[in-house]
Protein backbone atom coordinates (compact mmCIF):
# COMPACT_ATOMS: atom_id res chain seq x y z
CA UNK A 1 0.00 0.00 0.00
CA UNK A 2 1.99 3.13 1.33
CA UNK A 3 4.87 4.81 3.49
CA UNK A 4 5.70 7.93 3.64
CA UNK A 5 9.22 9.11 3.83
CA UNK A 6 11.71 11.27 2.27
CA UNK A 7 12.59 11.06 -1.35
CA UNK A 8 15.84 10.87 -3.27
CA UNK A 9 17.05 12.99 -5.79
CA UNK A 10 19.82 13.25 -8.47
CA UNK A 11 18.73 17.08 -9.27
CA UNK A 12 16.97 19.99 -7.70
CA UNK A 13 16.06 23.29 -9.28
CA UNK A 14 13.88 26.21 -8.29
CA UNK A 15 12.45 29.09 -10.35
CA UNK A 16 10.28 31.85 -9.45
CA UNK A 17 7.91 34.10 -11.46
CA UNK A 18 7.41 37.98 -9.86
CA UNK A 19 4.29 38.12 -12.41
CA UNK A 20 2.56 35.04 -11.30
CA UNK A 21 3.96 35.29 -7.58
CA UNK A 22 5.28 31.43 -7.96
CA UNK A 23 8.17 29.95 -6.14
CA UNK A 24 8.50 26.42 -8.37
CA UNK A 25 10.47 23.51 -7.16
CA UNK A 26 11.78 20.69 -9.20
CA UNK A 27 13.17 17.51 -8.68
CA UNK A 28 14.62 14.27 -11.02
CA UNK A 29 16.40 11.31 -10.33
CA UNK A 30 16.21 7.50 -9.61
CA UNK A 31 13.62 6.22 -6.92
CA UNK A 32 12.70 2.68 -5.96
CA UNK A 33 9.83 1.03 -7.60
CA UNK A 34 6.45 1.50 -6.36
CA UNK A 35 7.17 5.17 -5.19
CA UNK A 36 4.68 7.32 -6.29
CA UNK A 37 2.85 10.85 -4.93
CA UNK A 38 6.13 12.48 -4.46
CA UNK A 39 5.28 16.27 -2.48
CA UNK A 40 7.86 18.91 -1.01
CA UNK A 41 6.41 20.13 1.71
CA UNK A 42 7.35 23.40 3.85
CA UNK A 43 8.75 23.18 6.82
CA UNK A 44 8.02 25.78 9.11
CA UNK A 45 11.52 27.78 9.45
CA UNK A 46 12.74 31.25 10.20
CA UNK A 47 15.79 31.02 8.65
CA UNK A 48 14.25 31.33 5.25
CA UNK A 49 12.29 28.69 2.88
CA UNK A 50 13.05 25.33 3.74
CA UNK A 51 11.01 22.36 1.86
CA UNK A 52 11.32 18.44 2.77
CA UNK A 53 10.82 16.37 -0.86
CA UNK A 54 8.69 13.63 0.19
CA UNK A 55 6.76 10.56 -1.64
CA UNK A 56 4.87 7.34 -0.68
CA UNK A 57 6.47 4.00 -1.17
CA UNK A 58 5.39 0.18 -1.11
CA UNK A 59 4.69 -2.42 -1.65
CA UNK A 60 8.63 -3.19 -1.31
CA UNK A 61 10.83 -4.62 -4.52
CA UNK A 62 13.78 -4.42 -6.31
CA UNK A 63 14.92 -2.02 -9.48
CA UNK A 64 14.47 2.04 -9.89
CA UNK A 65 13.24 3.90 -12.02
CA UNK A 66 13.81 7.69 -13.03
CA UNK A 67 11.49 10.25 -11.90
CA UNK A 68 10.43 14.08 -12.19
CA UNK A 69 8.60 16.35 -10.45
CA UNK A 70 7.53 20.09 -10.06
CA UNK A 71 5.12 21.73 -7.35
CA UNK A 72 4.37 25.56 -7.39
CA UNK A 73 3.82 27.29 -4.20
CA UNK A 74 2.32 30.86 -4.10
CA UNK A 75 4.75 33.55 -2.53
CA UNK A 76 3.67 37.42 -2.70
CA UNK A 77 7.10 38.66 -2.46
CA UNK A 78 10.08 36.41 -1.97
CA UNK A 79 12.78 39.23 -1.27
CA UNK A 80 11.18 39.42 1.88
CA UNK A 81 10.10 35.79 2.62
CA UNK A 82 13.54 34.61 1.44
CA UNK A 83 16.64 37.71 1.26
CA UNK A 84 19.35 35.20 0.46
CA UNK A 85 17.74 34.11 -2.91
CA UNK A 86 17.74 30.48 -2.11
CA UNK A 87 15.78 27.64 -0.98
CA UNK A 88 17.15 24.74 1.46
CA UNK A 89 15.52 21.07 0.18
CA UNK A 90 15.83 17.99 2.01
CA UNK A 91 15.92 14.65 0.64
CA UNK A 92 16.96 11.14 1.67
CA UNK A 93 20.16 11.27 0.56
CA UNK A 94 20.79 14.81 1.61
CA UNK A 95 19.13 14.75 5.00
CA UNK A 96 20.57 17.83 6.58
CA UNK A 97 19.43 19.52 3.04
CA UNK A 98 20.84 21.36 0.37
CA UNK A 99 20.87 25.11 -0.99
CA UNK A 100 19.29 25.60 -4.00
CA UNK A 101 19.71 28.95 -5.96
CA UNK A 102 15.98 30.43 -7.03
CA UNK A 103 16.83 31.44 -11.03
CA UNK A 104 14.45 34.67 -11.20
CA UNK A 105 12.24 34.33 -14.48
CA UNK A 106 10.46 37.45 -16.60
CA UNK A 107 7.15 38.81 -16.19
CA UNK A 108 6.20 37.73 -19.40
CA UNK A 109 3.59 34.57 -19.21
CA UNK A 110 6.22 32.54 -21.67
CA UNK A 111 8.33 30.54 -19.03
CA UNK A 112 6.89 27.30 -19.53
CA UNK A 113 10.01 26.61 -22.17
CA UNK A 114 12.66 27.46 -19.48
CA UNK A 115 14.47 23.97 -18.53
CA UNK A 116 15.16 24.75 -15.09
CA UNK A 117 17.25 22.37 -14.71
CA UNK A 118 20.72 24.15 -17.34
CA UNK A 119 22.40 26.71 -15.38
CA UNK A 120 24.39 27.18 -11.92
CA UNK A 121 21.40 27.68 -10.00
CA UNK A 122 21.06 23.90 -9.69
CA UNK A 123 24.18 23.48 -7.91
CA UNK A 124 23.92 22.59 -4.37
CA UNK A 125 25.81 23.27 -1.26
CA UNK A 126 25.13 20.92 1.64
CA UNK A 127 24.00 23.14 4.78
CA UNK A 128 24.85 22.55 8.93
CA UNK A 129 22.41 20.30 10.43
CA UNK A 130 22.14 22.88 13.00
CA UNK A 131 20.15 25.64 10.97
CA UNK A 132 17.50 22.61 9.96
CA UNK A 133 14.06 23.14 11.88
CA UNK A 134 14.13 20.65 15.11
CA UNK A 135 11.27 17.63 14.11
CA UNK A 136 10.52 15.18 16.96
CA UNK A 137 9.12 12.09 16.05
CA UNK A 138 6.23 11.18 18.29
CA UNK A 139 5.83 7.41 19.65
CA UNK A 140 4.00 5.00 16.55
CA UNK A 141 0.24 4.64 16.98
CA UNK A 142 -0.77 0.84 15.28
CA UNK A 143 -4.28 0.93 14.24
CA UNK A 144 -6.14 -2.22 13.01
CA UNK A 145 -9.03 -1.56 10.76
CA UNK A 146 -11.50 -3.82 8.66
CA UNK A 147 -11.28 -2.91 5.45
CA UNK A 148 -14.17 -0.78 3.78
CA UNK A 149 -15.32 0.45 7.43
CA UNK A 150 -14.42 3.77 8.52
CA UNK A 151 -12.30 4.00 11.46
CA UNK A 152 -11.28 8.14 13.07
CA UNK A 153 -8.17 9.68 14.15
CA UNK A 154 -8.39 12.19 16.44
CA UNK A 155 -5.55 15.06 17.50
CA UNK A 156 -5.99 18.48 19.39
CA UNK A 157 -6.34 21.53 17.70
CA UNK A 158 -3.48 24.42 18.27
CA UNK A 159 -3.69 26.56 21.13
CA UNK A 160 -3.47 30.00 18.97
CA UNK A 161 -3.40 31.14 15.60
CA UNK A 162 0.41 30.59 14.98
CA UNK A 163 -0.18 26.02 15.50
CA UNK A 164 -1.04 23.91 13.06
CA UNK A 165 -2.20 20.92 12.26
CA UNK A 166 -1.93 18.76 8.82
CA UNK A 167 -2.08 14.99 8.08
CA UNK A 168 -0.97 13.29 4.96
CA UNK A 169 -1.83 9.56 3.41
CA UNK A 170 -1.88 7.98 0.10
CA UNK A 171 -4.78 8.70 -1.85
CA UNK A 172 -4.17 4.97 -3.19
CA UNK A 173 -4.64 3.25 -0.37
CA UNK A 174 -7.18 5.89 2.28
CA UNK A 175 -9.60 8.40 1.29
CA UNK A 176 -11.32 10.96 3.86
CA UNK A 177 -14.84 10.38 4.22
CA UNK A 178 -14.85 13.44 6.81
CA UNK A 179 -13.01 16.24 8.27
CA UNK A 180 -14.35 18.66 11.30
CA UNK A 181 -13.59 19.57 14.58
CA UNK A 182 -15.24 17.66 18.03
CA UNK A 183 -14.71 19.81 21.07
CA UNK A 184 -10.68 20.44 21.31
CA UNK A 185 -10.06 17.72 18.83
CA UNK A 186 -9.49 17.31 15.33
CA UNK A 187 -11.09 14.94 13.62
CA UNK A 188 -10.53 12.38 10.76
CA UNK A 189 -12.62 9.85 9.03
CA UNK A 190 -10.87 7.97 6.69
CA UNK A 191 -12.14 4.48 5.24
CA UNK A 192 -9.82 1.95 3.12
CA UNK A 193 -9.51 1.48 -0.61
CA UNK A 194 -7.14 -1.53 -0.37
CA UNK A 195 -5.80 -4.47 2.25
CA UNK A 196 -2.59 -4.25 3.77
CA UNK A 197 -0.61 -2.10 5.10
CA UNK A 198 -0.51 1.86 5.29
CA UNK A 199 0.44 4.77 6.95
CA UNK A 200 -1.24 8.30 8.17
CA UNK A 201 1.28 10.86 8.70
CA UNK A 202 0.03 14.37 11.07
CA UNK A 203 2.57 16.85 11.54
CA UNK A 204 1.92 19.08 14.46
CA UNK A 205 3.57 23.24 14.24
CA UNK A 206 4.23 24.58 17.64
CA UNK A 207 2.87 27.83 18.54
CA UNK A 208 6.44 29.38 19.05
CA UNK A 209 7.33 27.83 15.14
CA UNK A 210 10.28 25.94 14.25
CA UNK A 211 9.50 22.77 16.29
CA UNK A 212 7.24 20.17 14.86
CA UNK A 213 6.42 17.31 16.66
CA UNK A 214 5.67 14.36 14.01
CA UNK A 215 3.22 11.24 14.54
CA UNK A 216 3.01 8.46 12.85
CA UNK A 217 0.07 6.10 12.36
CA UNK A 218 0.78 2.74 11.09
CA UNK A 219 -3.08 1.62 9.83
CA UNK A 220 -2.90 -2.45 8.81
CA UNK A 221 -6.01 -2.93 6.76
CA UNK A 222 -7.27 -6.32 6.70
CA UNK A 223 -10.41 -8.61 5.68
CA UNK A 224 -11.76 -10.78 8.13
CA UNK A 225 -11.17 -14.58 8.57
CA UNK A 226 -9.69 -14.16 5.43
CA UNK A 227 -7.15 -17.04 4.63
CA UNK A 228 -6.88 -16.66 0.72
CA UNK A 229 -3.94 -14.44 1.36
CA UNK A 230 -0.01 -14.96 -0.13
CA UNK A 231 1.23 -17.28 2.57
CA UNK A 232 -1.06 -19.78 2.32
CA UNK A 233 -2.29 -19.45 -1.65
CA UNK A 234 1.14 -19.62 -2.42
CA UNK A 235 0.76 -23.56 -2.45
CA UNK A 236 1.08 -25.05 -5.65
CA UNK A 237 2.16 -21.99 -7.36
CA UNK A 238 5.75 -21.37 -8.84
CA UNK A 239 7.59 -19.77 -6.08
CA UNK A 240 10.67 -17.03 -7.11
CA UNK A 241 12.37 -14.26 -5.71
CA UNK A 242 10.19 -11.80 -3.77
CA UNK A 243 9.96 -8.59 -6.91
CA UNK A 244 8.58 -11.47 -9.26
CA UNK A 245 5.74 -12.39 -6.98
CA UNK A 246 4.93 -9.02 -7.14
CA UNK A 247 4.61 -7.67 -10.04
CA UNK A 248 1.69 -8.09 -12.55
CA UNK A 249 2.00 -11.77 -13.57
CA UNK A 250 3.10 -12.83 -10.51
CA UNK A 251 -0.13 -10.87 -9.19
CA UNK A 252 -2.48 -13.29 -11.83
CA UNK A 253 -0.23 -16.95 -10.97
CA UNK A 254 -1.47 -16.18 -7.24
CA UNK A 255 -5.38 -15.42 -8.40
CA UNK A 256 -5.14 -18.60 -10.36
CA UNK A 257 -3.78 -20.02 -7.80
CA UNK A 258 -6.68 -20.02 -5.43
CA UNK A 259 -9.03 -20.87 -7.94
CA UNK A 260 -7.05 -23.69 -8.90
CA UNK A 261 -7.30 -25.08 -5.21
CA UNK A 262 -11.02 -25.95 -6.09
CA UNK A 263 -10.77 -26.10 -9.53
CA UNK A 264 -7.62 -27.86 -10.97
CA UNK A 265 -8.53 -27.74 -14.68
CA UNK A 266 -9.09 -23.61 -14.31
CA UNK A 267 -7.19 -21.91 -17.06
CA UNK A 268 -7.04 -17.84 -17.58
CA UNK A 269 -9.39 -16.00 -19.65
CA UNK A 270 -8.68 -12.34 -19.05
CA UNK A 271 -7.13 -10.09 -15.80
CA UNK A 272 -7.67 -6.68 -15.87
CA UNK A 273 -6.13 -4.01 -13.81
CA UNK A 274 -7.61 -0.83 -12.24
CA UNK A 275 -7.26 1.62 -10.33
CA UNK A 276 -8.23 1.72 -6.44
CA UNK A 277 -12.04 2.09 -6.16
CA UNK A 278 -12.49 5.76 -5.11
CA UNK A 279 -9.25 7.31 -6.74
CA UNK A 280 -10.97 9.65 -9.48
CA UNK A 281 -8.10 10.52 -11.89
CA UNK A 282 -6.29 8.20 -14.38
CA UNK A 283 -2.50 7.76 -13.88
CA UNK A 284 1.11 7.25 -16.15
CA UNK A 285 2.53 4.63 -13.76
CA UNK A 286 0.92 1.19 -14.62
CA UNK A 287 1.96 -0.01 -10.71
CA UNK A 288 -1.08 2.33 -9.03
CA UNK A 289 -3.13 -0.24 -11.00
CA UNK A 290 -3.39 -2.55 -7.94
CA UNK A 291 -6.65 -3.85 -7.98
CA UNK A 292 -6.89 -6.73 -10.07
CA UNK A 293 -10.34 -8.78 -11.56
CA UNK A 294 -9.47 -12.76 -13.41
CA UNK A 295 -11.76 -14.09 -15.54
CA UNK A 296 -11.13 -18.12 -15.30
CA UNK A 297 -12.67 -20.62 -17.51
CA UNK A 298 -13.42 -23.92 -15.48
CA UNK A 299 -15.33 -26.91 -16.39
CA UNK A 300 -18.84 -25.83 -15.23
CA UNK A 301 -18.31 -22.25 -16.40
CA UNK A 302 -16.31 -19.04 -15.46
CA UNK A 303 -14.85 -18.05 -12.14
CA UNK A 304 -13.92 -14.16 -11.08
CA UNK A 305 -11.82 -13.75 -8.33
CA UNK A 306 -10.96 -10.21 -7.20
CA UNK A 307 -8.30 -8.51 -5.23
CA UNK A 308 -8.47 -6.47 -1.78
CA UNK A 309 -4.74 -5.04 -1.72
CA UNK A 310 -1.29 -6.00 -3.89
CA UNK A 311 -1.61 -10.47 -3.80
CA UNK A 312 -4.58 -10.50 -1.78
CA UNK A 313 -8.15 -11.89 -2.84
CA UNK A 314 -11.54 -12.28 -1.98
CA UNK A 315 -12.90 -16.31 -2.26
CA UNK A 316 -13.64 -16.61 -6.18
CA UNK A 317 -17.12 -16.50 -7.52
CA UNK A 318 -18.04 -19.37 -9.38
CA UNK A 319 -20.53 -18.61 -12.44
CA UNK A 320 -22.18 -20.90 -15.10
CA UNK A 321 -21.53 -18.35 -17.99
CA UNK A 322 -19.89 -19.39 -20.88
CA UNK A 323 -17.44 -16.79 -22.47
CA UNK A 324 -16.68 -17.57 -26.17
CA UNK A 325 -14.41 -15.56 -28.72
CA UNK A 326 -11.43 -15.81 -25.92
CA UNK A 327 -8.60 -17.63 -26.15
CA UNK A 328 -7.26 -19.33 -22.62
CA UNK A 329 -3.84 -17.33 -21.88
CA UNK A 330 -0.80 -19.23 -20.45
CA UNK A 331 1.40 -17.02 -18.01
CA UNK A 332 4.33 -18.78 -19.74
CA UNK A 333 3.45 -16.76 -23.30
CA UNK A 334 3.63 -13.89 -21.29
CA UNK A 335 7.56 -12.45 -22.04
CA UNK A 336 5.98 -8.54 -21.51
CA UNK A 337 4.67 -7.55 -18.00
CA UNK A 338 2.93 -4.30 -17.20
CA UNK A 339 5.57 -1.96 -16.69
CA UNK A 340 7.73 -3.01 -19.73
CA UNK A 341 3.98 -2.82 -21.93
CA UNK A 342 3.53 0.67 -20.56
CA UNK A 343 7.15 1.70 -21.22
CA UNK A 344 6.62 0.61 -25.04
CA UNK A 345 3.62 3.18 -25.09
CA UNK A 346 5.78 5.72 -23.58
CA UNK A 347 8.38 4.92 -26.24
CA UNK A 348 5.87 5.48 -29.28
CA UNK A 349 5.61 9.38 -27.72
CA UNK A 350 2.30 8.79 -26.49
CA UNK A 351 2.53 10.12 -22.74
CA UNK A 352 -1.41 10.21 -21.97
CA UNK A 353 -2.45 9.26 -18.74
CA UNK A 354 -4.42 5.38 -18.54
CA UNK A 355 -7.35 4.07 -16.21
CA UNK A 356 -6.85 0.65 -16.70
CA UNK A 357 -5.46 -2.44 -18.69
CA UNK A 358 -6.45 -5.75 -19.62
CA UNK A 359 -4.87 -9.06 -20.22
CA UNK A 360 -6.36 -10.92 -23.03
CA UNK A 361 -6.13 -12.58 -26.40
CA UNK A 362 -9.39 -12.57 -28.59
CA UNK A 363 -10.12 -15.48 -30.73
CA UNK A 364 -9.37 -14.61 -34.28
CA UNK A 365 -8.63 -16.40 -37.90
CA UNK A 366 -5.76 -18.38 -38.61
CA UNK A 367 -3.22 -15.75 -40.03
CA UNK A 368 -4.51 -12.51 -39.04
CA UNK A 369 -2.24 -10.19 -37.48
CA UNK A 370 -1.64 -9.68 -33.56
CA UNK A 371 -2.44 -13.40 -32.77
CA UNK A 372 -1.01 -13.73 -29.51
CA UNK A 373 -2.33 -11.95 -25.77
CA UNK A 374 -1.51 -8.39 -25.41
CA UNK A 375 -2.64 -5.69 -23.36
CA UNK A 376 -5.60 -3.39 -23.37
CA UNK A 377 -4.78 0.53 -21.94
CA UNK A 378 -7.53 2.46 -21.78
CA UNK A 379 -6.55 6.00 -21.98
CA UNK A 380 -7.46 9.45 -20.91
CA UNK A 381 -8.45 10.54 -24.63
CA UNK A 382 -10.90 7.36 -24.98
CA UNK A 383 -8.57 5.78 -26.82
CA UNK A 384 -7.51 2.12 -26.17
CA UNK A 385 -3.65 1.00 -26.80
CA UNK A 386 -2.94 -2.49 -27.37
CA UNK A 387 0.54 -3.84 -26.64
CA UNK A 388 1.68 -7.68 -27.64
CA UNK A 389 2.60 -9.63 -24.36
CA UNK A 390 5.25 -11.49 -26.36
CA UNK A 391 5.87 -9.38 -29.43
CA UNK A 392 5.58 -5.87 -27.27
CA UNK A 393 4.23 -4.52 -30.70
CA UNK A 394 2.09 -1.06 -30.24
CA UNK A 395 -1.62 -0.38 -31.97
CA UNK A 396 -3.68 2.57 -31.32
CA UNK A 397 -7.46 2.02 -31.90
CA UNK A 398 -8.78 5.78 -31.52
CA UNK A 399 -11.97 5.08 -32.02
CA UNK A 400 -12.27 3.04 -28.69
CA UNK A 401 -13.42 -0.50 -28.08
CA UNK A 402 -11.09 -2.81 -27.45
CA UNK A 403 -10.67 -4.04 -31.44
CA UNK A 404 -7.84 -4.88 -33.28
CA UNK A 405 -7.34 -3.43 -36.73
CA UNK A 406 -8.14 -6.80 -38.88
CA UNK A 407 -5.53 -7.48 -41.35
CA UNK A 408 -3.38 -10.82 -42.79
CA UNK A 409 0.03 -11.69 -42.11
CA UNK A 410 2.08 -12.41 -44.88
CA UNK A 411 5.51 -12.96 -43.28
């Protein structure tokens, strides 16, 4: 699901606009997989402007991949706010921070072609740890919650004007049902969008400023008397290191898995990937797609099985449907995962946003062209992407509908 913690990066810029009254921030670099929702946030300082680059992280697994990321923050005038003409940012492998010279842009609206990353103001000094604003980490709250029932956390509110109080989670894993204030406490309802494990993250300003006093919530989100989870529908399944489990194939072996455990003639029909229930906005990074629907064809019909959080499932549901015009897919044709299929779109120059993908391979005539599973992207533009699972060829249907252009292959 997600932890929070501080990010890495390679490369940090700033820029600010007198006409719009922006301070921007940018950052690029390597981070682990599965590390998304990356966020500088300001720490309350009086030395200046001081900014902690943050992002959520999880489930845990080998490899990197290169990031970027800007954030605009609205400062009236920063001559005052900030005399030296610099920002301090602190990342995880700078954790005492670093200086970063703001590059002043025109007043003219035309900035958006500036690469703020070419010139000296990129270049970083490392600062004292002394002049960094003092952060105590509060003791861990655990927190058990059933997943899809709310469940509150409750801090009190400042004593004056000057306190503050703000809480952070992954939109991929909690969303807020509701927000207020009971008597001297503030008050959060959040519910869960996924099983397993999570964090909540409230930062607490003193009154007097530069001390903030950190708490952590660690929230494990679970289903109850639940056993279809990895440990146990592991068995029978091809076991491998720890990163192939989980990514997308590895996701589908355990779903088949299960179903198998009833069912030992199942075979695959389809698995489709979406996003969290609740998250509203489509995304680039085919890993947010963490909930996860198989289609199985058994004996006596169809089963769908359906996931709670990243290699856990619900029992299967056992249908007498009959699905015809699909071919069964083996996970041994499958030489293209998710994350490869997505980078192949990427590499095309398409860089739209997706809601979903799906594994399949329609039933077609001996000879026609793309005969062999592939996957389905459904993008922001209604569009629909197909990408081989073995040949990692790209198609573009822009019409919609997930349909192959029909043709013959010669070769």
């Amino acid at each position: 699901m997600g932890f929070l913690g501080l990010a890495p990066a390679d490369e940090l810029a700033a820029t600010y606009a007198p006409g719009e009254q922006t301070l921007t921030l940018y950052a690029r670099g390597q981070a682990p997989n599965f590390t998304y929702g990356f966020d500088f946030k300001r720490l309350t300082w009086l030395g200046g402007l001081k900014f902690e680059l943050l992002a959520w992280s999880g489930p845990h697994a080998s490899g990197s991949r290169e990031y970027q990321h800007s954030q605009k923050f609205d400062i009236v005038n920063l001559k005052v706010v900030d005399p030296d003409g610099s920002v301090d940012i602190v990342t995880s492998n700078h954790p005492y921070g670093q200086s970063i010279s703001v590059r002043w842009l025109g007043f003219e609206p035309n900035n958006a072609a500036v690469d703020p990353f070419v010139g000296s103001f990129s270049k970083a000094t490392k600062r004292a740890a002394s002049d960094s604003p003092q952060i105590l980490d509060a003791d861990v709250v655990t927190m058990n919650v059933l997943f899809k029932k709310p469940f509150t956390i409750k801090e009190s509110t400042p004593s004056s004007t000057t306190g503050s109080v703000q809480e952070q989670h992954s939109p991929f894993a909690l969303t807020i049902e509701n927000a207020g204030i009971e008597f001297d406490s503030l008050v959060w309802t959040f519910n869960s969008l996924e099983t397993g494990q999570t964090q909540v993250v409230v930062n607490i300003t003193s009154d007097f400023g530069g001390i903030v006093i950190r708490k952590v919530y660690n929230i494990n989100v679970f289903v109850l008397e639940n056993s279809l989870i990895a440990g146990d529908a592991l068995s029978g399944i091809a076991k491998g290191p720890l990163h192939a489990i989980l990514d997308f194939a590895g996701r589908v072996n355990i779903a088949l898995g299960i179903v198998r455990r009833t069912t030992p003639e199942a075979q695959l029909l389809s698995a489709k990937a979406t996003l969290p229930h609740g998250v509203p906005y489509p995304v680039t990074d085919p890993l947010r797609l963490s909930q996860l629907l198989c289609v199985v064809r058994t004996d006596a019909g169809i089963a769908k099985i359906c996931s709670t959080g990243w290699g856990e499932f619900e029992p299967p549901v056992f249908l007498p449907d009959k699905i015809v015009g699909m071919e069964v897919i083996s996970l041994d044709q499958i030489e293209v995962d998710i994350v490869p299929a997505a980078e192949a779109i990427r590499a095309t120059g398409n860089k739209l946003a997706f809601w979903n993908t799906v594994l399949e391979h329609p039933l077609i005539a001996p000879g026609e062209l793309h005969d062999e599973p592939h996957y389905a992207f459904d993008m922001v533009d209604g569009s629909v992407v197909f990408v081989g699972a073995k040949s990692k060829e790209v198609v573009v249907n822009r019409t919609g509908g997930r349909m192959l252009p029909s043709g013959t292959n010669t070769s």
